[in-house]
N, C-alpha and C. Protein backbone atom coordinates (compact mmCIF):
# COMPACT_ATOMS: atom_id res chain seq x y z
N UNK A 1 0.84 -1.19 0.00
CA UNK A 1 0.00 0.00 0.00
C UNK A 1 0.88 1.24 0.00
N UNK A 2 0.54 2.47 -0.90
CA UNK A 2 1.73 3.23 -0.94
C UNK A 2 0.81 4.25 -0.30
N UNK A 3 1.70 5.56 0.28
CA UNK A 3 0.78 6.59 1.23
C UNK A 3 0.87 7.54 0.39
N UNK A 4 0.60 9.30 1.09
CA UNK A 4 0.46 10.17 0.18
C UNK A 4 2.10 11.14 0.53
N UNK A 5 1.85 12.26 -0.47
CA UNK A 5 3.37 12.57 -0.51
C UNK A 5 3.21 14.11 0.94
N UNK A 6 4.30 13.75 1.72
CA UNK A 6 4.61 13.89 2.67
C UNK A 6 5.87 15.34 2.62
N UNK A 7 5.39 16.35 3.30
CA UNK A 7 5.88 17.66 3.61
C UNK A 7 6.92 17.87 5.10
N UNK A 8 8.01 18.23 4.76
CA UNK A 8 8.80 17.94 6.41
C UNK A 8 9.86 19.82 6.21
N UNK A 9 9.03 20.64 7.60
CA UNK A 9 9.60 22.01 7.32
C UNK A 9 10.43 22.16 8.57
N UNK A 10 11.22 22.67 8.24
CA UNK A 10 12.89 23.00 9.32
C UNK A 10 13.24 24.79 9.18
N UNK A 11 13.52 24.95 9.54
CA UNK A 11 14.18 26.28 10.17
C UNK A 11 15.54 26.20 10.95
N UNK A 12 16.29 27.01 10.52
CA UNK A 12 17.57 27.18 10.95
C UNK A 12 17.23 28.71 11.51
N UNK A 13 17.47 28.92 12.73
CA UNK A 13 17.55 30.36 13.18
C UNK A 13 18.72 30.95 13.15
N UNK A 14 18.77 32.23 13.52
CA UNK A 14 20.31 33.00 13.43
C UNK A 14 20.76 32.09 14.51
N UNK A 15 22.04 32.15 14.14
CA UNK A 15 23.03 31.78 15.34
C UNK A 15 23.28 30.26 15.45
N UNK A 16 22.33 29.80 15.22
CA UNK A 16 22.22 28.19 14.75
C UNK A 16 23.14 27.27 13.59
N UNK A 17 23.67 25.94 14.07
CA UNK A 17 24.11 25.43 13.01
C UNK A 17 23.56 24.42 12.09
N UNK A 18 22.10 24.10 12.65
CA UNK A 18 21.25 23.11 11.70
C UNK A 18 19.53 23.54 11.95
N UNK A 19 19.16 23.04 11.29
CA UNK A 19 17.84 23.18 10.92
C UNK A 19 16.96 22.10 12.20
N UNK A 20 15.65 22.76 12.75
CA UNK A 20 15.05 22.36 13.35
C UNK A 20 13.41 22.25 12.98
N UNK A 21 12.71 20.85 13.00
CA UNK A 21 11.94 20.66 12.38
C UNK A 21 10.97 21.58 12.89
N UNK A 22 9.67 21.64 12.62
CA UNK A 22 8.96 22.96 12.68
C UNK A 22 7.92 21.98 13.38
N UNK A 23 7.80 22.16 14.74
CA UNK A 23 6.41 21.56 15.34
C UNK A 23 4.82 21.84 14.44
N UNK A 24 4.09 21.22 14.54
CA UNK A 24 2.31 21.39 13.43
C UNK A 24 2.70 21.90 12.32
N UNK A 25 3.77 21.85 11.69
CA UNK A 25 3.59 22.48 9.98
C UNK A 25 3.85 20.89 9.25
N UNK A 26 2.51 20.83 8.73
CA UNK A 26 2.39 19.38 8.06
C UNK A 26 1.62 20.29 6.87
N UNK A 27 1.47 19.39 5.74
CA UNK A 27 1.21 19.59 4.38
C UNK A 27 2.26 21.12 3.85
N UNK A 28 1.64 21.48 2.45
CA UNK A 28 2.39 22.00 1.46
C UNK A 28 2.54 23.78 2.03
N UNK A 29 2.18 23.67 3.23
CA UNK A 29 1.88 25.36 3.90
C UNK A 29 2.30 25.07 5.29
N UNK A 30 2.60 26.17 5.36
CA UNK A 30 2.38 26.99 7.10
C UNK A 30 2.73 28.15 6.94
N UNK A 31 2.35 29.00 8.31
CA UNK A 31 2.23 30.76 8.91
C UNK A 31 3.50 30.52 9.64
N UNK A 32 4.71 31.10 9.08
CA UNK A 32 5.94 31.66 10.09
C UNK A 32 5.27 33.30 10.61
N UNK A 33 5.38 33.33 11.93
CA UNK A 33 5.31 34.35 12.59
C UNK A 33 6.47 35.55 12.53
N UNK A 34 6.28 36.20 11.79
CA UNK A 34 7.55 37.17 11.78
C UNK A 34 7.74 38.02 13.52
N UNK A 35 6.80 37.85 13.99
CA UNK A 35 6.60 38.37 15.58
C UNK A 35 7.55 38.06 16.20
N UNK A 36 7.82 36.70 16.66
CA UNK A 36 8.86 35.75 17.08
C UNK A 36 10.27 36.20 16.59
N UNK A 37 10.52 37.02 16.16
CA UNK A 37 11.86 37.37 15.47
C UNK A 37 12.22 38.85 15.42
N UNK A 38 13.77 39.49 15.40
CA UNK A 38 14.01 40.55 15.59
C UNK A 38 14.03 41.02 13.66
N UNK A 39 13.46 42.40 13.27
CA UNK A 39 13.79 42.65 12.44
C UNK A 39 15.46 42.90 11.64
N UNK A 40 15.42 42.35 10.80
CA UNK A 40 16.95 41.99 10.06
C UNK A 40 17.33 40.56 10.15
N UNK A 41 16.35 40.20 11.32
CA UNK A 41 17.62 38.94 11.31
C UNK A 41 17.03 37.79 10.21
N UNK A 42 18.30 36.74 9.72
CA UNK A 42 18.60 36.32 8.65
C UNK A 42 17.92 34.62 8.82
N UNK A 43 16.61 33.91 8.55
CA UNK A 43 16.49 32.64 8.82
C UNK A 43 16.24 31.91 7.74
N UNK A 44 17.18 30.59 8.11
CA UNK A 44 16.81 29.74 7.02
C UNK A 44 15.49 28.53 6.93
N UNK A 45 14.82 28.69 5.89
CA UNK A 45 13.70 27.90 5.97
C UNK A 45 13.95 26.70 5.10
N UNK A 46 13.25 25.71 5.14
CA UNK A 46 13.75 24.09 4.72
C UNK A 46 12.23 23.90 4.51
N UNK A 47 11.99 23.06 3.24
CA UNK A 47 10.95 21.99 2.64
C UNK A 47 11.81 20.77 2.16
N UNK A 48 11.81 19.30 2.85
CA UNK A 48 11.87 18.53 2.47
C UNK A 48 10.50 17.48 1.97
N UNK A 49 10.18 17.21 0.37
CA UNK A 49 9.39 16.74 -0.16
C UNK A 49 9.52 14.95 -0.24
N UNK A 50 8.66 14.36 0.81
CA UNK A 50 8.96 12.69 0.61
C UNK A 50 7.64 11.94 -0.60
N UNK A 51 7.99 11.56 -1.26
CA UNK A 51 7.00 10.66 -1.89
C UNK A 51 6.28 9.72 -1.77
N UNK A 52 5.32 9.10 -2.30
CA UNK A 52 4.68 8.34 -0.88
C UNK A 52 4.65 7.17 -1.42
N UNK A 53 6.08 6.75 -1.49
CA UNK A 53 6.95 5.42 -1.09
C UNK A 53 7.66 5.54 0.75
N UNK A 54 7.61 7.49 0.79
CA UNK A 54 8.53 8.05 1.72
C UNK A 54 10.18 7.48 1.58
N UNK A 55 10.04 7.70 0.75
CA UNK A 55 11.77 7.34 0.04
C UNK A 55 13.14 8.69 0.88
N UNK A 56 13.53 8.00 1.47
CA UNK A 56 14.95 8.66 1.99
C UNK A 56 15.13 9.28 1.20
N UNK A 57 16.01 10.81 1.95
CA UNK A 57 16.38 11.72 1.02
C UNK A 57 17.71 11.67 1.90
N UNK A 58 18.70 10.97 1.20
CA UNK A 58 20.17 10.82 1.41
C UNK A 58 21.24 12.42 1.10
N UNK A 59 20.54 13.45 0.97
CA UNK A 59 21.08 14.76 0.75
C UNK A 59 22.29 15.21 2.15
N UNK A 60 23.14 15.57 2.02
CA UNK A 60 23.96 16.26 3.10
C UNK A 60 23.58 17.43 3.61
N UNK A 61 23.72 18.18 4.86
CA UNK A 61 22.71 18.57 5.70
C UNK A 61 23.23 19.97 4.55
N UNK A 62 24.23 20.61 4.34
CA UNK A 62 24.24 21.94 3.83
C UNK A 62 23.87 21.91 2.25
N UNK A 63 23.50 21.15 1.41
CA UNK A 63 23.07 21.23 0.05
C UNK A 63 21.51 21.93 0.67
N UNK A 64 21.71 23.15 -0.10
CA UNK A 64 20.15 23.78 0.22
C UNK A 64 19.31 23.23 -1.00
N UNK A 65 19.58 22.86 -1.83
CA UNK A 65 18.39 22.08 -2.75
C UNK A 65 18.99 20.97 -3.53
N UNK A 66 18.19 19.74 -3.26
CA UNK A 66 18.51 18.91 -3.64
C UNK A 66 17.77 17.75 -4.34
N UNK A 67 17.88 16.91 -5.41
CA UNK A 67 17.38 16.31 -6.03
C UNK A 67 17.50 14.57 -5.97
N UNK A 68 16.94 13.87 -5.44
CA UNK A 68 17.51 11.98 -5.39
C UNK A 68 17.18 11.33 -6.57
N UNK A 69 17.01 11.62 -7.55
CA UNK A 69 15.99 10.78 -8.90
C UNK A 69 16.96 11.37 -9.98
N UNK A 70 17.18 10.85 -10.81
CA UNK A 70 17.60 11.39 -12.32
C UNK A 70 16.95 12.63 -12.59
N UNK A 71 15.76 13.25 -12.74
CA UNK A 71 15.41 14.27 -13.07
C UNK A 71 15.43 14.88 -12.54
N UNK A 72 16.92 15.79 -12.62
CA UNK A 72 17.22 17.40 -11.74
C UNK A 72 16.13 18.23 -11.52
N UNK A 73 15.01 18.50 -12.30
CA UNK A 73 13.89 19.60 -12.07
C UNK A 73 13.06 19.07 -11.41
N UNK A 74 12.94 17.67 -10.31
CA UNK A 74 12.38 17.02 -9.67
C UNK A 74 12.65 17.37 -8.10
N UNK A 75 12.97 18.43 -7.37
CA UNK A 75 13.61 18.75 -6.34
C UNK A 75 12.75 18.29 -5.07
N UNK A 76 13.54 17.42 -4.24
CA UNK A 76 12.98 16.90 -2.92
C UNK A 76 13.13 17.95 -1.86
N UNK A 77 14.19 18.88 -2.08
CA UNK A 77 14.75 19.44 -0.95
C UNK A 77 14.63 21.40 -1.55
N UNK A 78 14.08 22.23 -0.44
CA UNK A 78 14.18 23.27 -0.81
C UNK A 78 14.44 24.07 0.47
N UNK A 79 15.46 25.00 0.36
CA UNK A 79 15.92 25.93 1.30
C UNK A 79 16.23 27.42 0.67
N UNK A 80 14.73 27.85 1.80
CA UNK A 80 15.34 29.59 1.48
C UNK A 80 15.71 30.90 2.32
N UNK A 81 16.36 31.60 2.08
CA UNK A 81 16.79 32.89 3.31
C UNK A 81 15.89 33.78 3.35
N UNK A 82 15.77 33.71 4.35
CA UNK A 82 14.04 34.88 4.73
C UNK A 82 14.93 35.66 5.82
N UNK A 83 14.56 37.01 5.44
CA UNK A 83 14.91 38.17 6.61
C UNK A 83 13.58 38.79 6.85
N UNK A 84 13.97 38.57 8.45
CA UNK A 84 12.70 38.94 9.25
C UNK A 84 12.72 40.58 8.81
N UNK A 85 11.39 41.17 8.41
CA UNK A 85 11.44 42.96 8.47
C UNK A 85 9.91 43.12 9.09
């Protein structure tokens, strides 16, 4: 039985050296609170996309986007720099 395709969001805060998964942000969304944060500062946000085989994504922790399948425009992994304003 195969499941459905599966959303996993991380955040790296300033000052931080890895990404921390994001408690209740399940599916293709969530509300980051810019409140929670000082204006300027620099955070990194993470979408890892599993398929619903939930197939390992063997990526190394600093590749901010990354692909496991032959087709490069197929991206499992997405990381972007958001400054809090």
């Amino acid at each position: 039985m195969l499941g459905t395709t599966k959303f996993q969001w991380s955040l790296q805060p300033p000052g931080q050296t890895g990404h921390v998964d994001i408690a209740g942000a399940v599916g293709s969304s969530f509300a980051l609170d810019p409140a929670a944060y000082t204006p300027g500062q620099v955070l990194e946000l993470r979408v890892q996309i599993y398929d619903r085989n939930n197939t390992t994504i063997p990526c190394v922790d600093g590749e901010q986007t990354c692909s496991v399948i032959s087709e490069p425009t197929c991206i499992q992994r997405q990381t972007w720099r958001v400054e809090i304003r």
